[in-house]
PDB file of N, CA and C in Angstrom:
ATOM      1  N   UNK A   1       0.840  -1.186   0.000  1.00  0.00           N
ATOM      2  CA  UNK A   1       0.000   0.000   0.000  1.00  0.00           C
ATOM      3  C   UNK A   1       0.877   1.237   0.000  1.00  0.00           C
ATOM      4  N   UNK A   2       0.702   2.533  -0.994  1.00  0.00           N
ATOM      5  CA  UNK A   2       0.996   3.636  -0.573  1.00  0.00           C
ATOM      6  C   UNK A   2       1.079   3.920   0.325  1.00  0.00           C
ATOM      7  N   UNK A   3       2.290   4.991   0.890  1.00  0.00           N
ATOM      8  CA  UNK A   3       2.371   5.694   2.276  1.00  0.00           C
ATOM      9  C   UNK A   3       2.539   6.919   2.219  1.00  0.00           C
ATOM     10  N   UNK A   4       3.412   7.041   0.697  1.00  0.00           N
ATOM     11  CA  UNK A   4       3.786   8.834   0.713  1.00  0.00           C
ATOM     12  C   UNK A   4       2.496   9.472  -0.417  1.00  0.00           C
ATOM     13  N   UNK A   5       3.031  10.922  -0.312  1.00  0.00           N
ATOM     14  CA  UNK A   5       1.696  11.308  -1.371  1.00  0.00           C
ATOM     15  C   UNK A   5       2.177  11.117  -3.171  1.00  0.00           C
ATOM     16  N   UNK A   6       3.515  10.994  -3.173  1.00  0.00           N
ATOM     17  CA  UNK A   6       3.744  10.898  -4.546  1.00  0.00           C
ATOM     18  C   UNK A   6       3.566   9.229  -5.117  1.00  0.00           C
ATOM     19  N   UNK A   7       3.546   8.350  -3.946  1.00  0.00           N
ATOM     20  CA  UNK A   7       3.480   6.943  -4.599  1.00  0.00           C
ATOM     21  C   UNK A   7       1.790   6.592  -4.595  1.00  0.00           C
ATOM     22  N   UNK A   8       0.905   7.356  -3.642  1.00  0.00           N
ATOM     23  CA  UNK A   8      -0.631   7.263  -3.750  1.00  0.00           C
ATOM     24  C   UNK A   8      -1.038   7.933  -5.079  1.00  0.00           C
ATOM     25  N   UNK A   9      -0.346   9.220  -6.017  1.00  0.00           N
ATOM     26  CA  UNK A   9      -0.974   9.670  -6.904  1.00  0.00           C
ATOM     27  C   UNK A   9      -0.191   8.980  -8.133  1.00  0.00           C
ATOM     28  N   UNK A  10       0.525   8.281  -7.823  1.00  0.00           N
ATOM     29  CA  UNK A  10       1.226   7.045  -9.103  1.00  0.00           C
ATOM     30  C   UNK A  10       0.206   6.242  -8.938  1.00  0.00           C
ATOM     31  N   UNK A  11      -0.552   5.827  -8.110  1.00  0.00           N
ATOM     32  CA  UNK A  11      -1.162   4.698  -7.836  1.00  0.00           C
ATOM     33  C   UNK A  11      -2.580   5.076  -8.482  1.00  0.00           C
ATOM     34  N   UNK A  12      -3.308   6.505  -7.962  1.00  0.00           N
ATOM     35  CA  UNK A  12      -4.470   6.950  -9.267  1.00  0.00           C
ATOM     36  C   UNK A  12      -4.195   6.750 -10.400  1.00  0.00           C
ATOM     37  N   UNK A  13      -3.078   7.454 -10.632  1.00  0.00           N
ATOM     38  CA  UNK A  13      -2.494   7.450 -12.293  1.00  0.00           C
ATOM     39  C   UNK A  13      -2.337   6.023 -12.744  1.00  0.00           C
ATOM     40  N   UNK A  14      -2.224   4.882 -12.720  1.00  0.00           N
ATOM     41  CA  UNK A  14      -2.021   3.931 -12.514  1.00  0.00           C
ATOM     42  C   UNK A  14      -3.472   3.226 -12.988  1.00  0.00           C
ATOM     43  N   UNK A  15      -4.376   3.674 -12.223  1.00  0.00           N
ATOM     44  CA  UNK A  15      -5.490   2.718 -12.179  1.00  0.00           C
ATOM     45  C   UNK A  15      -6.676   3.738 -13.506  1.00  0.00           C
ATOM     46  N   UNK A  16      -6.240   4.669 -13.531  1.00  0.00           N
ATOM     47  CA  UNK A  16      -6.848   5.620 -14.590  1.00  0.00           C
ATOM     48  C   UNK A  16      -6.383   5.078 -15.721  1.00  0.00           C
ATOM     49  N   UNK A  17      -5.117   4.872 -16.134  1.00  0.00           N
ATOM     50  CA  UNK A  17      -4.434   4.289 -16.949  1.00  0.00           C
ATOM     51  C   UNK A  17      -4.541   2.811 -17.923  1.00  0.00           C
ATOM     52  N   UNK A  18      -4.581   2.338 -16.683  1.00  0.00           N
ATOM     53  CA  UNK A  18      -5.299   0.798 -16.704  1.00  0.00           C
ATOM     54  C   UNK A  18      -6.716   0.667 -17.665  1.00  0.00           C
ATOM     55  N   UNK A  19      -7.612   1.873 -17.068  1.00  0.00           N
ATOM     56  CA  UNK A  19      -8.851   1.741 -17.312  1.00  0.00           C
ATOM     57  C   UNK A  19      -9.200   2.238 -18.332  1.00  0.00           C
ATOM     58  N   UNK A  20      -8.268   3.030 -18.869  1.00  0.00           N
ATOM     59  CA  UNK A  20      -8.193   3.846 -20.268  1.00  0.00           C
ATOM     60  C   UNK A  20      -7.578   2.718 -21.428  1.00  0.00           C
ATOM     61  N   UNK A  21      -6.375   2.353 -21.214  1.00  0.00           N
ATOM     62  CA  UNK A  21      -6.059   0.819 -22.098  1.00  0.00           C
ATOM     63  C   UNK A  21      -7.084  -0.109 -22.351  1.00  0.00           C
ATOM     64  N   UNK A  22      -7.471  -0.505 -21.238  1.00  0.00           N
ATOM     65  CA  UNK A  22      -8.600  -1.841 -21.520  1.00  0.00           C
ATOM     66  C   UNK A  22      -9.399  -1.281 -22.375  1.00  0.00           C
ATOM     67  N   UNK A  23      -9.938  -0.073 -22.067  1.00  0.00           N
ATOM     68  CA  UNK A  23     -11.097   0.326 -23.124  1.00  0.00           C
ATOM     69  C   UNK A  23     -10.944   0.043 -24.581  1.00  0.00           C
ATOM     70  N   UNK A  24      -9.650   1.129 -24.698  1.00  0.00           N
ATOM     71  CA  UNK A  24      -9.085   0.726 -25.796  1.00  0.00           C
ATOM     72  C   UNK A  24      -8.590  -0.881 -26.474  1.00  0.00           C
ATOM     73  N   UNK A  25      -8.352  -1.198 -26.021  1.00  0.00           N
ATOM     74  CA  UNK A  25      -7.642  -2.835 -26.188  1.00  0.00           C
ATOM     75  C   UNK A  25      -9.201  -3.181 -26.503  1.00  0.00           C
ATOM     76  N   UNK A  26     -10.090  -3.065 -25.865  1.00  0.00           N
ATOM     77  CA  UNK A  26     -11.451  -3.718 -26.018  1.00  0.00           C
ATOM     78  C   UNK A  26     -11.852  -3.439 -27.298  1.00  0.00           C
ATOM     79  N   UNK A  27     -11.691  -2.230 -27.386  1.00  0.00           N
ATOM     80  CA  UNK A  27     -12.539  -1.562 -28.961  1.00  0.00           C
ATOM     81  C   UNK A  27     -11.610  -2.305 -30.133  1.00  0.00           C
ATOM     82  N   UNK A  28     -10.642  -2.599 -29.839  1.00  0.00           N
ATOM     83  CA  UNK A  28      -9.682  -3.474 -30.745  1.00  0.00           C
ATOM     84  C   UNK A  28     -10.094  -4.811 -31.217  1.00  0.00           C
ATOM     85  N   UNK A  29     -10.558  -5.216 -30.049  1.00  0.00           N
ATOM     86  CA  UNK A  29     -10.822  -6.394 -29.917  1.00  0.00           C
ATOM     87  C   UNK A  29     -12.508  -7.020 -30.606  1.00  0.00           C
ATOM     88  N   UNK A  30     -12.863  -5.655 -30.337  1.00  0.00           N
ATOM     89  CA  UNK A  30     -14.390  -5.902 -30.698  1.00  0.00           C
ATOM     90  C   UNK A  30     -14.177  -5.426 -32.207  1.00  0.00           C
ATOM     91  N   UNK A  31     -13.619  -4.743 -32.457  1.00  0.00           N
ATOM     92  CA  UNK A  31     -13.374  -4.179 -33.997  1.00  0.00           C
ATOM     93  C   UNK A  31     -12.960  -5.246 -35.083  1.00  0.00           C
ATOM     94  N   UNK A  32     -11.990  -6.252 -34.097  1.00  0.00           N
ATOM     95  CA  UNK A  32     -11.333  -7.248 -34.817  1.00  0.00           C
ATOM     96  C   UNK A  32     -13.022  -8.497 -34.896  1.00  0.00           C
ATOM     97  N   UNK A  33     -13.593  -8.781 -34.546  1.00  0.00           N
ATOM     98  CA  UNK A  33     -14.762  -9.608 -34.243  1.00  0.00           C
ATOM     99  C   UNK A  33     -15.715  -9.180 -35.142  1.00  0.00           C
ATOM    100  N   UNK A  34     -16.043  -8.439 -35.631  1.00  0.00           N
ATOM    101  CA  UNK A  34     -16.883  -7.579 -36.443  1.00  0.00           C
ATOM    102  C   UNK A  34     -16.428  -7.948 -37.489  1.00  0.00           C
ATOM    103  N   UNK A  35     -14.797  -7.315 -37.652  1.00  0.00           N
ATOM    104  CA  UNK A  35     -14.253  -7.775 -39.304  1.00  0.00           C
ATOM    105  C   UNK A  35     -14.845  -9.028 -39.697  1.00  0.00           C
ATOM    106  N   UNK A  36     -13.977  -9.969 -38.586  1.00  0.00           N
ATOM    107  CA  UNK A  36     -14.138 -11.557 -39.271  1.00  0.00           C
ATOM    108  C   UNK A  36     -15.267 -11.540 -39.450  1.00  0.00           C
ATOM    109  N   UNK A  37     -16.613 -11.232 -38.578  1.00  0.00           N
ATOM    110  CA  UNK A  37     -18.061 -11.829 -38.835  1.00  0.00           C
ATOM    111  C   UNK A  37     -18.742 -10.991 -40.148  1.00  0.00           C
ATOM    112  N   UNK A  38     -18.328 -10.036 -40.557  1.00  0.00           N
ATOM    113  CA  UNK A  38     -18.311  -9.121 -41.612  1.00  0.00           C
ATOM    114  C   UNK A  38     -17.830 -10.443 -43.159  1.00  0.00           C
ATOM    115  N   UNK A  39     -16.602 -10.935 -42.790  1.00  0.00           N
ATOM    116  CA  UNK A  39     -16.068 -11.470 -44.138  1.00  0.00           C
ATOM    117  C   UNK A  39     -16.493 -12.977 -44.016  1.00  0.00           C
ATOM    118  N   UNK A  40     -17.017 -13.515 -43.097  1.00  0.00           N
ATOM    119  CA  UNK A  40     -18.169 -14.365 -43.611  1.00  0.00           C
ATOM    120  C   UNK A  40     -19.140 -14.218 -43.681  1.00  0.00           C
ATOM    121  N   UNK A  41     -19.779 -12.761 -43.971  1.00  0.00           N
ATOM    122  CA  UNK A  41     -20.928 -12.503 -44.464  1.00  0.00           C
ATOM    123  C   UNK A  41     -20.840 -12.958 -46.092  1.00  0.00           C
ATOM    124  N   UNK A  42     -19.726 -11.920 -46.383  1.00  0.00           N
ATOM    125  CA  UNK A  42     -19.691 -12.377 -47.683  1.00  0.00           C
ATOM    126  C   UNK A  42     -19.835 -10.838 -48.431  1.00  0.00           C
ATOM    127  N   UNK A  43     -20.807 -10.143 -47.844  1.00  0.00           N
ATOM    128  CA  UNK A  43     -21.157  -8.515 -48.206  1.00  0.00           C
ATOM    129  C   UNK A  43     -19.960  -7.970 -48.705  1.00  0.00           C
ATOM    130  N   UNK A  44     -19.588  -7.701 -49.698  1.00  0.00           N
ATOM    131  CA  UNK A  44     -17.931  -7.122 -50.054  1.00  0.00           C
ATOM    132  C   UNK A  44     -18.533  -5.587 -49.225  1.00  0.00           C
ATOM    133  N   UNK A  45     -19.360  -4.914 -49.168  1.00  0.00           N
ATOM    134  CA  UNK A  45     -19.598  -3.505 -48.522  1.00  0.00           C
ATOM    135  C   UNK A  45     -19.296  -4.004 -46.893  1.00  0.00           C
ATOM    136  N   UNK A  46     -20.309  -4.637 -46.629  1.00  0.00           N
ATOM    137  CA  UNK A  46     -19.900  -4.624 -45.315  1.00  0.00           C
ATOM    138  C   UNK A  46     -18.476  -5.009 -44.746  1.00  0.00           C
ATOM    139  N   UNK A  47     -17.893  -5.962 -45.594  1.00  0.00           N
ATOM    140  CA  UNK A  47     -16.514  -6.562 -45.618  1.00  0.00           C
ATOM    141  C   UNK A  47     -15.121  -4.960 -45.591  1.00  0.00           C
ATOM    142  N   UNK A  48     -15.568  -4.187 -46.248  1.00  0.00           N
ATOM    143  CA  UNK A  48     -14.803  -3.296 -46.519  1.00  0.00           C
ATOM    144  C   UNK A  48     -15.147  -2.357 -45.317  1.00  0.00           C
ATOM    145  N   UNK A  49     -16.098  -1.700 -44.922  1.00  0.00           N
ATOM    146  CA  UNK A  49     -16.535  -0.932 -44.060  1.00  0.00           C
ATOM    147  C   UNK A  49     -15.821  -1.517 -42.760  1.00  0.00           C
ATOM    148  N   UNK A  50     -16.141  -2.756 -42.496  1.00  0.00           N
ATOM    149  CA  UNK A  50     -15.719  -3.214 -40.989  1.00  0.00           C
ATOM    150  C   UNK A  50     -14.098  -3.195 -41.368  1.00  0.00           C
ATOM    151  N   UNK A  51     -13.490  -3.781 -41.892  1.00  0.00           N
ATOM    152  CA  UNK A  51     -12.079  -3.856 -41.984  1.00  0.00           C
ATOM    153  C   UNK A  51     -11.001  -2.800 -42.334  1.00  0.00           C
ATOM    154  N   UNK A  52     -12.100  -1.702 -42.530  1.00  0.00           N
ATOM    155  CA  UNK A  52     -11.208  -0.130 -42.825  1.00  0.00           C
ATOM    156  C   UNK A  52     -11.557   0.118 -40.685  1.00  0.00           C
ATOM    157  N   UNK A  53     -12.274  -0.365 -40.656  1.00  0.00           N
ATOM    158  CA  UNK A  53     -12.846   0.279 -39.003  1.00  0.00           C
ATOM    159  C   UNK A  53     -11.998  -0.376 -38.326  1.00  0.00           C
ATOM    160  N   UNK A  54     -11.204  -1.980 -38.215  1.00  0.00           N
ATOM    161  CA  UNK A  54     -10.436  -2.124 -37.730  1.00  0.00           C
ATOM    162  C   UNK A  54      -8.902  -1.738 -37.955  1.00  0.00           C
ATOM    163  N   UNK A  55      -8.634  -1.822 -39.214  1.00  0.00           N
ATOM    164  CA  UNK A  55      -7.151  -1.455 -39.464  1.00  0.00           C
ATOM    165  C   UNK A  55      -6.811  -0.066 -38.555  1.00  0.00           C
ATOM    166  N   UNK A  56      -8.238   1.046 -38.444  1.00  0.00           N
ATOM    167  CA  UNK A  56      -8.123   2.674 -38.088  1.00  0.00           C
ATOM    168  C   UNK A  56      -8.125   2.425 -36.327  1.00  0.00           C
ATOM    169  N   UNK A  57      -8.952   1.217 -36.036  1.00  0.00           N
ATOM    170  CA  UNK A  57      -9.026   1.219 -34.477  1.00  0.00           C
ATOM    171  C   UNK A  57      -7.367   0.806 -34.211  1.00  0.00           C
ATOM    172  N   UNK A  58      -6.663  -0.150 -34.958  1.00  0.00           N
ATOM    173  CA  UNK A  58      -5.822  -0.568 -34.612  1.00  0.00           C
ATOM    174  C   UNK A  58      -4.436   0.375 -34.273  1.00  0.00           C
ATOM    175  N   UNK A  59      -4.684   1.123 -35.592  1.00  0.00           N
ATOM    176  CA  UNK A  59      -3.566   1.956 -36.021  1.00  0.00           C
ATOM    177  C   UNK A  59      -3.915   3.430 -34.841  1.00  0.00           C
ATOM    178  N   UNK A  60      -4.839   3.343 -34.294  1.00  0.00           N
ATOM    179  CA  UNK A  60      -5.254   4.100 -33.130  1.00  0.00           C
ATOM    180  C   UNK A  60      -4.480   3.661 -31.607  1.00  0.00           C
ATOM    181  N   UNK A  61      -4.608   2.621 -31.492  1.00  0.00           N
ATOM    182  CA  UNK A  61      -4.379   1.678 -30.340  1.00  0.00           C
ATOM    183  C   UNK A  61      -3.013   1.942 -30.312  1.00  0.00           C
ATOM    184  N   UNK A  62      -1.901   1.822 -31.502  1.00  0.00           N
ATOM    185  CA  UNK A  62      -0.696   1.812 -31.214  1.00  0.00           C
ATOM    186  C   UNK A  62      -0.128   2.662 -31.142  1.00  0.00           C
ATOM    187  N   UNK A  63      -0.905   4.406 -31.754  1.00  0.00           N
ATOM    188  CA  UNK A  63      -0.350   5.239 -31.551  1.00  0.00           C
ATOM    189  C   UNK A  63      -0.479   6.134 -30.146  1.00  0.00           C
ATOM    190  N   UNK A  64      -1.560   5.626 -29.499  1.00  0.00           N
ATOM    191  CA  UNK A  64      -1.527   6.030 -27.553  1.00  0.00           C
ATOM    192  C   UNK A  64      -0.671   5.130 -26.903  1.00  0.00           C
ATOM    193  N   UNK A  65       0.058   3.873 -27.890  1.00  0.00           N
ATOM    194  CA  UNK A  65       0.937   3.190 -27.239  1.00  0.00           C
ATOM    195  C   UNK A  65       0.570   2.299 -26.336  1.00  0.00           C
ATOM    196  N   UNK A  66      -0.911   1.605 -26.775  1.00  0.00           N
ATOM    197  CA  UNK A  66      -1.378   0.600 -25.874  1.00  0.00           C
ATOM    198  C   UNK A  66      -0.705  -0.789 -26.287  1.00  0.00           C
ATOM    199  N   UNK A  67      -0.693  -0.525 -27.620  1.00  0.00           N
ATOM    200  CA  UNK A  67      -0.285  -1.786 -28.559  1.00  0.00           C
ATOM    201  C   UNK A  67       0.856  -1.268 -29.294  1.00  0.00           C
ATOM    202  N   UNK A  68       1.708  -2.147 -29.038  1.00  0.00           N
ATOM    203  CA  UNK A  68       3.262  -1.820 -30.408  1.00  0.00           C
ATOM    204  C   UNK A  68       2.493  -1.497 -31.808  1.00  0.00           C
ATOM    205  N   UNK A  69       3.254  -1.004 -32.448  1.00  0.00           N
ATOM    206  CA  UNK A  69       3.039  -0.347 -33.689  1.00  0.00           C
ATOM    207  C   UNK A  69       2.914  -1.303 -35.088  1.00  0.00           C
ATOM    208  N   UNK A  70       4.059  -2.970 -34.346  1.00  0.00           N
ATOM    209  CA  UNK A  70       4.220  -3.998 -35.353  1.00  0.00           C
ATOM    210  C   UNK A  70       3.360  -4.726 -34.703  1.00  0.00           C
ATOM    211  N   UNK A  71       2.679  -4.680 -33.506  1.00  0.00           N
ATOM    212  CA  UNK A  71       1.372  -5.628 -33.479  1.00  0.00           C
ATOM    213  C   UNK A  71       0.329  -5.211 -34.090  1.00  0.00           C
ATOM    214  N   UNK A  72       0.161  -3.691 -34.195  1.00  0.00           N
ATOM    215  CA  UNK A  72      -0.999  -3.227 -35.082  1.00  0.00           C
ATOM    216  C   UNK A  72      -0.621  -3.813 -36.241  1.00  0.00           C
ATOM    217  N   UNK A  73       0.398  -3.710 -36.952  1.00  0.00           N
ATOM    218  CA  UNK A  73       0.756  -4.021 -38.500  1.00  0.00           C
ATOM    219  C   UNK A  73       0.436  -5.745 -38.540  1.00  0.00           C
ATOM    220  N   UNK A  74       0.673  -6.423 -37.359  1.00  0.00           N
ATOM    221  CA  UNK A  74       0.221  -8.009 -37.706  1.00  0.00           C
ATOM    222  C   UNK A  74      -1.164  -7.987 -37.880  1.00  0.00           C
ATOM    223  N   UNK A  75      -1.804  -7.393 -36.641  1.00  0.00           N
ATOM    224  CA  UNK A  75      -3.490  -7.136 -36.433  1.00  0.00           C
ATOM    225  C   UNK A  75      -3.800  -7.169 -37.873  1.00  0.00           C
ATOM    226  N   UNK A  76      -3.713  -6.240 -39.006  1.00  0.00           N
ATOM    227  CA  UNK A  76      -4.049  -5.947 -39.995  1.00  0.00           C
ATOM    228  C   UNK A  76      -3.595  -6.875 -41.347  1.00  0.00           C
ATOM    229  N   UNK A  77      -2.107  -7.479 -41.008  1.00  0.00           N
ATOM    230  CA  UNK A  77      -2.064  -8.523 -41.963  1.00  0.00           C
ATOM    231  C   UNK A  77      -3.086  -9.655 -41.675  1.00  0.00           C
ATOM    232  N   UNK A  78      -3.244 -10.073 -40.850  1.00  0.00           N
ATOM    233  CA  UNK A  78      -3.886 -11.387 -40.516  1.00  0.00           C
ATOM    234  C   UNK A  78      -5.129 -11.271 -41.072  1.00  0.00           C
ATOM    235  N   UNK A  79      -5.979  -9.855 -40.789  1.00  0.00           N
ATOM    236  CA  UNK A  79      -7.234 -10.024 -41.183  1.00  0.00           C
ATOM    237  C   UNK A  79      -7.151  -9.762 -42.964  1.00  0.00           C
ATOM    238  N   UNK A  80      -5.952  -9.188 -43.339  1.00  0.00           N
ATOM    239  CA  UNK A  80      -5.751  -9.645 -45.043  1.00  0.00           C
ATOM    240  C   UNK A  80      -5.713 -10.561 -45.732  1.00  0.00           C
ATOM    241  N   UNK A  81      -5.310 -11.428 -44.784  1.00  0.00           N
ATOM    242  CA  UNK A  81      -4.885 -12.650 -45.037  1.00  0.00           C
ATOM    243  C   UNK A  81      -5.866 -13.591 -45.094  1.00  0.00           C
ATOM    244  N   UNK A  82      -6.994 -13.145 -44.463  1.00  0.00           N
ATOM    245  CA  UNK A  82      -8.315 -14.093 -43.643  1.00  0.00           C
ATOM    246  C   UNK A  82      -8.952 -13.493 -44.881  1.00  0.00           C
ATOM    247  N   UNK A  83      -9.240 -12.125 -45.457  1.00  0.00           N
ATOM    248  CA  UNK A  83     -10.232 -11.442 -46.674  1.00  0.00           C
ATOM    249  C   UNK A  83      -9.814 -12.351 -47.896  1.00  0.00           C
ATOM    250  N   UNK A  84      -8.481 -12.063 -47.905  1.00  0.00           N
ATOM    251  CA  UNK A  84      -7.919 -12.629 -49.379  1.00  0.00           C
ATOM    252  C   UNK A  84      -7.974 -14.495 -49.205  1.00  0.00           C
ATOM    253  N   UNK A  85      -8.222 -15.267 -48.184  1.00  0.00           N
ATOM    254  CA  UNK A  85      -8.093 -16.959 -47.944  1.00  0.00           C
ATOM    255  C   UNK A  85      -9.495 -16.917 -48.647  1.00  0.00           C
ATOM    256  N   UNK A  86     -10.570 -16.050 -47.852  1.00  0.00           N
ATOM    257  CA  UNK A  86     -12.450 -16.179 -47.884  1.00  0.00           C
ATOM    258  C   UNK A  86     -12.382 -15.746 -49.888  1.00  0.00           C
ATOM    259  N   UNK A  87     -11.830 -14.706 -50.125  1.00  0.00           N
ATOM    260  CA  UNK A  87     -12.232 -14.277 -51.450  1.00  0.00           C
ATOM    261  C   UNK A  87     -11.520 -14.848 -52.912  1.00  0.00           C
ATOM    262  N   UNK A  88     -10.441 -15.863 -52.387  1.00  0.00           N
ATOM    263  CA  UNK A  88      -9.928 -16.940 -53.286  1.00  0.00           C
ATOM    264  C   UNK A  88     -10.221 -18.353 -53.653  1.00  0.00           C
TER     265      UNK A  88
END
């Protein structure tokens, strides 16, 4: 447990922090779930709409530095990889 006042307001900062990532990480996560269920729709519109929404959530995520910058860049190959497997 905190004792001084500078390690109790690391410790807000801390849990504010926390709670601000997850959010984010979540919207990632849910963004990524959408794509896939998007590209077995089959809808090339909807296919495109959701997967521009994740590549932008992603490329979001890594630039507040929740997520490395080359995990965003995998994030986005994989689901290329998953469009172009479904559309070949």
């Amino acid at each position: 447990m905190a004792n001084n006042k500078s390690a109790k307001k690391r410790n807000r900062q801390t849990v504010a922090r926390t709670a601000r990532n997850r959010s984010i990480k979540s919207r990632v996560k849910n963004a990524r779930k959408a794509a896939l269920a998007a590209i077995l729709t089959g809808d090339k519109a909807v296919i495109a709409a959701k997967v521009a929404i994740y590549a932008s959530t992603a490329d979001k995520a890594a630039n507040k530095n929740v997520i490395h910058k080359n995990a965003a860049s995998r994030f986005k190959a994989r689901i290329a990889a998953a469009l172009a497997k479904t559309t070949a």
